[in-house]
C-alpha atoms as a PDB file:
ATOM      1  CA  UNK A   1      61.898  32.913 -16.521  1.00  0.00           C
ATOM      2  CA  UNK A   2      59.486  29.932 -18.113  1.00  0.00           C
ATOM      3  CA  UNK A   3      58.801  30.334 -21.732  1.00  0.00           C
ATOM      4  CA  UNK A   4      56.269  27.690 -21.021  1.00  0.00           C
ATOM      5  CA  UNK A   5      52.747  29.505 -21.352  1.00  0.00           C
ATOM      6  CA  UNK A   6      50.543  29.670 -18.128  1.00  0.00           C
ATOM      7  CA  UNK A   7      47.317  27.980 -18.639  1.00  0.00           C
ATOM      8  CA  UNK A   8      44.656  30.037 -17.060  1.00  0.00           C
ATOM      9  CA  UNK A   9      42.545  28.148 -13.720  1.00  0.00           C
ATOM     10  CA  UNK A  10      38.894  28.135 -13.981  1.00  0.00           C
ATOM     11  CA  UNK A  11      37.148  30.138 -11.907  1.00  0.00           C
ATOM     12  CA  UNK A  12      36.402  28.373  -8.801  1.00  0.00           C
ATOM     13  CA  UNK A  13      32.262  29.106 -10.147  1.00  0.00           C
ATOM     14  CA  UNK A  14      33.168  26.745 -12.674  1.00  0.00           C
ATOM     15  CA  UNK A  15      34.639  23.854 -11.414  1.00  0.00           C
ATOM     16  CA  UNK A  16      31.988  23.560  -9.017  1.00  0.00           C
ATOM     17  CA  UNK A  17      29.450  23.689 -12.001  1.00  0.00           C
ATOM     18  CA  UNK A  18      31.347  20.726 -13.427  1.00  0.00           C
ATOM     19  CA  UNK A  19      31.283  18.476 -10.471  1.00  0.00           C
ATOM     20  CA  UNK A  20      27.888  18.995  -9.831  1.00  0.00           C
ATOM     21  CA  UNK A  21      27.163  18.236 -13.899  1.00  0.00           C
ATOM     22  CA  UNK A  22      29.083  15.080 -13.682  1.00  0.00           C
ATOM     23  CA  UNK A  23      27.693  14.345 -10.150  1.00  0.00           C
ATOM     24  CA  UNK A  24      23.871  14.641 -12.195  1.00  0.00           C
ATOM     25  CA  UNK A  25      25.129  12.597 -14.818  1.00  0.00           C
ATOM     26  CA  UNK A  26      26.405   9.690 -12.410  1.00  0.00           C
ATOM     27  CA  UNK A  27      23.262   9.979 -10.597  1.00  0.00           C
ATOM     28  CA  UNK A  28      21.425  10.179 -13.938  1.00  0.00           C
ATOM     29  CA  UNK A  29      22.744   7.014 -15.187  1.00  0.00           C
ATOM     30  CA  UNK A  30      22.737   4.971 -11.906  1.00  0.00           C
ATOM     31  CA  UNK A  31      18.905   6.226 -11.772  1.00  0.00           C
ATOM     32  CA  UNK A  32      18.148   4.692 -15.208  1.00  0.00           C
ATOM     33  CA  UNK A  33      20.185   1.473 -14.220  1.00  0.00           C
ATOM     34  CA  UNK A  34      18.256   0.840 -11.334  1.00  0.00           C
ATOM     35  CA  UNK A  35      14.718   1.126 -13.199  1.00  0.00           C
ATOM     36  CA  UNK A  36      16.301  -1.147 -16.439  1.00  0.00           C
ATOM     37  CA  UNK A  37      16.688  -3.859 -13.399  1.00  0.00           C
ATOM     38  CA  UNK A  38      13.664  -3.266 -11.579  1.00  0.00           C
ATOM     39  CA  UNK A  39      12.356  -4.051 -15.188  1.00  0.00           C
ATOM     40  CA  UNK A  40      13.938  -6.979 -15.403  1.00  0.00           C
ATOM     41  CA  UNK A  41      13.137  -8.276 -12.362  1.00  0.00           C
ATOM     42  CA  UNK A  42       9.292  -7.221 -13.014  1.00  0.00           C
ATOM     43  CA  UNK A  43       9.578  -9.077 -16.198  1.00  0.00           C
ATOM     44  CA  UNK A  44      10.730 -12.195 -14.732  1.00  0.00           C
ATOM     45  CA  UNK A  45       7.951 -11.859 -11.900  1.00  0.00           C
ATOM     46  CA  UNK A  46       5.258 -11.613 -14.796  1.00  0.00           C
ATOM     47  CA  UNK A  47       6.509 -14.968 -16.739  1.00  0.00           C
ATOM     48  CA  UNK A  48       7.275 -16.849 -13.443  1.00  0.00           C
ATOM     49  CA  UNK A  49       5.502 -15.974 -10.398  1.00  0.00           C
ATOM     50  CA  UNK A  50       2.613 -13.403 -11.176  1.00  0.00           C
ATOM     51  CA  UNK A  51      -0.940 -15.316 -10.924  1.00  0.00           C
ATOM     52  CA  UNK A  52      -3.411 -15.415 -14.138  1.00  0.00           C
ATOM     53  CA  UNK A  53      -6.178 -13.188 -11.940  1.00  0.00           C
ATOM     54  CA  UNK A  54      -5.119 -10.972  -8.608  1.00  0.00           C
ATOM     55  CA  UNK A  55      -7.831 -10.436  -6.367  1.00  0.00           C
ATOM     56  CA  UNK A  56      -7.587  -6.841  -7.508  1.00  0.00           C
ATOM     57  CA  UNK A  57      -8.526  -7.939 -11.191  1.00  0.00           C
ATOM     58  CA  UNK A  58     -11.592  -9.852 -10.239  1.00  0.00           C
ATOM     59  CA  UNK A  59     -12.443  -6.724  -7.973  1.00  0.00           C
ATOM     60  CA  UNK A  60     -11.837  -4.819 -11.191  1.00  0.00           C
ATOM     61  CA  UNK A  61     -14.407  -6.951 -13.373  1.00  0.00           C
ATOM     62  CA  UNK A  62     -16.976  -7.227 -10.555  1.00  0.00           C
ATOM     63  CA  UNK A  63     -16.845 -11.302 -10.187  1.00  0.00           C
ATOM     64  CA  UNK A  64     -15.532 -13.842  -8.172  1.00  0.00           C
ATOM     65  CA  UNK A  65     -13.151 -16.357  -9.299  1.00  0.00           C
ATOM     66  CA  UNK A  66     -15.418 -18.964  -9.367  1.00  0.00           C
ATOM     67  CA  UNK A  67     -18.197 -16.941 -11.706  1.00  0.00           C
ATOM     68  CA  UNK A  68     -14.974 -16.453 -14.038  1.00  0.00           C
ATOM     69  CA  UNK A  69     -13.762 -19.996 -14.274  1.00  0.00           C
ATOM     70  CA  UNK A  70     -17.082 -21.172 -14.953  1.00  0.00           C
ATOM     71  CA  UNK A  71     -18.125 -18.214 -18.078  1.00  0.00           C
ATOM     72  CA  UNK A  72     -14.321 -18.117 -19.393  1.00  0.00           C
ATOM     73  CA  UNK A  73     -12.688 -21.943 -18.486  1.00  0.00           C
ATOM     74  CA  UNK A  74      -9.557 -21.302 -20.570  1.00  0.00           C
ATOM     75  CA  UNK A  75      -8.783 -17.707 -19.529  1.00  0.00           C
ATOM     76  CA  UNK A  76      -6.529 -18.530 -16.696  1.00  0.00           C
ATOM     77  CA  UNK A  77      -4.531 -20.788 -19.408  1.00  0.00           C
ATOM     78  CA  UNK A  78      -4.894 -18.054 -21.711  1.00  0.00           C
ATOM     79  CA  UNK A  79      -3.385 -15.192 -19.404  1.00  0.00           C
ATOM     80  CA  UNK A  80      -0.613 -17.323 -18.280  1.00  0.00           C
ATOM     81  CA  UNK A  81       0.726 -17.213 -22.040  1.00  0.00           C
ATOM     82  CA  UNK A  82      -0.245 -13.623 -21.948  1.00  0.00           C
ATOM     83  CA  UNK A  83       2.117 -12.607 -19.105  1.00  0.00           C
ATOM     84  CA  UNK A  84       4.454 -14.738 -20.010  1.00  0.00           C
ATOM     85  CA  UNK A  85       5.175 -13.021 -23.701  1.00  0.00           C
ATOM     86  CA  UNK A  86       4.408  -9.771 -21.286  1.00  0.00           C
ATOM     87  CA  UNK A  87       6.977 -10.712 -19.075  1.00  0.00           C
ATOM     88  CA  UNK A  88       9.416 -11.530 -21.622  1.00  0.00           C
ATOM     89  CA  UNK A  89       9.326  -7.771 -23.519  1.00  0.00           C
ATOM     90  CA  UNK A  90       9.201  -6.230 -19.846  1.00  0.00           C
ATOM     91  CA  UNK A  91      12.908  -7.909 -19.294  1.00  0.00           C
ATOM     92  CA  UNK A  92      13.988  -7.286 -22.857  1.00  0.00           C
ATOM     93  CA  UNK A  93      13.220  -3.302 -22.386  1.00  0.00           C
ATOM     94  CA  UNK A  94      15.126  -3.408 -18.902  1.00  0.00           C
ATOM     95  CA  UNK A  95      18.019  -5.220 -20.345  1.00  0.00           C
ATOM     96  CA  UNK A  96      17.879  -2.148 -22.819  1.00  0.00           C
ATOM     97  CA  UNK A  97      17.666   0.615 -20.807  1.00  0.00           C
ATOM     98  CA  UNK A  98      20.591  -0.913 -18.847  1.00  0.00           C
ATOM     99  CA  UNK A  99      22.774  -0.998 -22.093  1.00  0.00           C
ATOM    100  CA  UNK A 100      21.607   2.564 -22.641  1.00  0.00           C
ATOM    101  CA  UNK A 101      22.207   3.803 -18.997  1.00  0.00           C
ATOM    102  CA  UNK A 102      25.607   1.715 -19.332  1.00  0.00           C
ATOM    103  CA  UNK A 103      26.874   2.812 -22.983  1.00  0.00           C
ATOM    104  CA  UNK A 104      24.896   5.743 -24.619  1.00  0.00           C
ATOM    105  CA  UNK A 105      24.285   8.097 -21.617  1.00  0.00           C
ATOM    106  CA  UNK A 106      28.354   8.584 -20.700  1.00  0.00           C
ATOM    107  CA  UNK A 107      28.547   9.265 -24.413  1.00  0.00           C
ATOM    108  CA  UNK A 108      25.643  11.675 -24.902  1.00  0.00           C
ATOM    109  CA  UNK A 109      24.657  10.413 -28.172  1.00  0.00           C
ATOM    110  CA  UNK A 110      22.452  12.418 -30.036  1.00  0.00           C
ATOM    111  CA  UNK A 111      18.586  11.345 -29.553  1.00  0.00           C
ATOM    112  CA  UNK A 112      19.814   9.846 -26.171  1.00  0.00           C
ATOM    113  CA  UNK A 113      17.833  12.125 -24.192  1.00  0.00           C
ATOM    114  CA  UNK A 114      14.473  11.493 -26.935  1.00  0.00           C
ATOM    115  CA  UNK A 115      15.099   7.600 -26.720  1.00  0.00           C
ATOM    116  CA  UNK A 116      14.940   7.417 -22.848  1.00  0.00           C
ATOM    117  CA  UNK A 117      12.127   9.918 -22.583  1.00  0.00           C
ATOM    118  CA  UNK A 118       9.750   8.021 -24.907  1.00  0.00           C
ATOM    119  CA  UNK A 119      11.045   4.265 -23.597  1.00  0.00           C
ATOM    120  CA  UNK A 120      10.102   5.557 -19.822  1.00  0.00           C
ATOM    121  CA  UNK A 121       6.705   7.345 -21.201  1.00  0.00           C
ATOM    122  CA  UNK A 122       5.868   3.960 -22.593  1.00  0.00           C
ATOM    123  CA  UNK A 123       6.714   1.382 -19.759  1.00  0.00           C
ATOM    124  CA  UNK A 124       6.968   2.504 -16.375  1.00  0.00           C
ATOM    125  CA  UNK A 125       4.866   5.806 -17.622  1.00  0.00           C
ATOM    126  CA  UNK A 126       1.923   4.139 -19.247  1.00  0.00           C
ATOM    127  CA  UNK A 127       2.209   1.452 -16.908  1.00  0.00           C
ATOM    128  CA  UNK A 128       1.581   3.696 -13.822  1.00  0.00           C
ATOM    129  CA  UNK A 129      -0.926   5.560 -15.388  1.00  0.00           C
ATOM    130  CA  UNK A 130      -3.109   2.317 -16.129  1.00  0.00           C
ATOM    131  CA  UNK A 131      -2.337   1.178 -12.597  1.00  0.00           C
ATOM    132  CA  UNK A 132      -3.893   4.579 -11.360  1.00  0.00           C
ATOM    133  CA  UNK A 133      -6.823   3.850 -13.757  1.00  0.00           C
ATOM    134  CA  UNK A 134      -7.474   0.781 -12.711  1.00  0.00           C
ATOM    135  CA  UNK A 135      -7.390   1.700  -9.203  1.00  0.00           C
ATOM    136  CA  UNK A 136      -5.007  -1.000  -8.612  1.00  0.00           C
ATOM    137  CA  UNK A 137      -3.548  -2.115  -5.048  1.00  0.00           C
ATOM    138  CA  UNK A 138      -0.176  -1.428  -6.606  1.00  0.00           C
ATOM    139  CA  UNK A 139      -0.485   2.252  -7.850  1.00  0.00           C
ATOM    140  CA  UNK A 140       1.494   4.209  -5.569  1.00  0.00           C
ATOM    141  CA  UNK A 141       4.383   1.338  -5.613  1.00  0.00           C
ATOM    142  CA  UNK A 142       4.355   1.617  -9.255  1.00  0.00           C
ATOM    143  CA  UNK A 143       4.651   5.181  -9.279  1.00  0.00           C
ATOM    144  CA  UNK A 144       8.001   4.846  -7.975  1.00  0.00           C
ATOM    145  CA  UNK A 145       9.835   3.975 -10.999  1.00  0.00           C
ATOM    146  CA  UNK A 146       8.156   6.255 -13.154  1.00  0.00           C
ATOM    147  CA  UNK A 147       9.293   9.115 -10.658  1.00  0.00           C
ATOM    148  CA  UNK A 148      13.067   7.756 -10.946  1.00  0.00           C
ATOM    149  CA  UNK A 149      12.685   7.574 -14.303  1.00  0.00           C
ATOM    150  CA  UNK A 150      11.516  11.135 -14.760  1.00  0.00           C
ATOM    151  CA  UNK A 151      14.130  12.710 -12.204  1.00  0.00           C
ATOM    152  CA  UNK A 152      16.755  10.439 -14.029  1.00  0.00           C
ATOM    153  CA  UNK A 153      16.011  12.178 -17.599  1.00  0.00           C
ATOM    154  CA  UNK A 154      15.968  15.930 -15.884  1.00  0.00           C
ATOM    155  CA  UNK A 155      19.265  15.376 -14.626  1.00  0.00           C
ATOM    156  CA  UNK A 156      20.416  13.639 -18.117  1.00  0.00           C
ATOM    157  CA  UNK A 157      19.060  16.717 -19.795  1.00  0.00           C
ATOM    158  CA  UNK A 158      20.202  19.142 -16.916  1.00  0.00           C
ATOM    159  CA  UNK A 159      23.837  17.909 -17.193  1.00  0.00           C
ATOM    160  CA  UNK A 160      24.618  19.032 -21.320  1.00  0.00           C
END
């Protein structure tokens, strides 16, 4: 006879509920990892490699680089600064979300949830959006991380 007290087993309902919550959570937080390095590496591509004008930008304003250079001269200059600073908060918000994905999301800090909703409505959300706008060549790639970024938060909020 044990005088030790029996501790009761879950049901079996219930553990499988918790694996597949932490199983959301992983995937959750690997999801928002991924799109804080995708921005990152967007970021860099914008200060280092992205062009002032795409062909899809002078398709956009209805000229030809030629007819821009000669009305605007410094505007390639110009937008090289622009996408550089561009660039450089692009990186800083993936580094971020990383640090987020990495340190508040295991924790499920209060206003988690609130703070990676609004971060992903304003870059890879608005971002999209303006691609889709713009009818750029780019849209449907640039949907993709908006998408992750969306499924990633449902399964954040799914798993409390």
């Amino acid at each position: 006879l044990s005088l030790k007290p029996k501790r009761a087993l879950a049901p079996a309902s219930d553990v499988k509920t918790m694996n597949l919550v932490s199983r959301n959570r992983q995937v959750s937080t690997w999801m928002l990892i991924a799109c804080g390095v995708w921005l990152v590496g967007l970021g860099l591509y914008f200060v280092v490699l992205r062009p002032p004008l795409l062909p899809e930008d002078l398709r956009f304003l209805g000229t030809t680089l030629a007819q821009t250079r000669a009305a605007v001269p410094g505007l390639e200059g110009w937008l090289e600064e622009v996408f550089t600073v561009m660039g450089g908060f692009m990186a800083g918000a993936g580094v971020l979300t990383v640090f987020i994905a990495i340190k508040a999301m295991p924790l499920r800090l209060q206003g988690t949830s609130w703070a990676i909703a609004f971060a992903g409505a304003l870059t890879v959300g608005l971002m999209s959006a303006t691609n889709f706008a713009l009818d750029s060549d780019f849209k449907w790639l640039l949907l993709t991380p908006a998408l992750i970024w969306l499924v990633s938060l449902a399964l954040y909020v799914a798993g409390r």
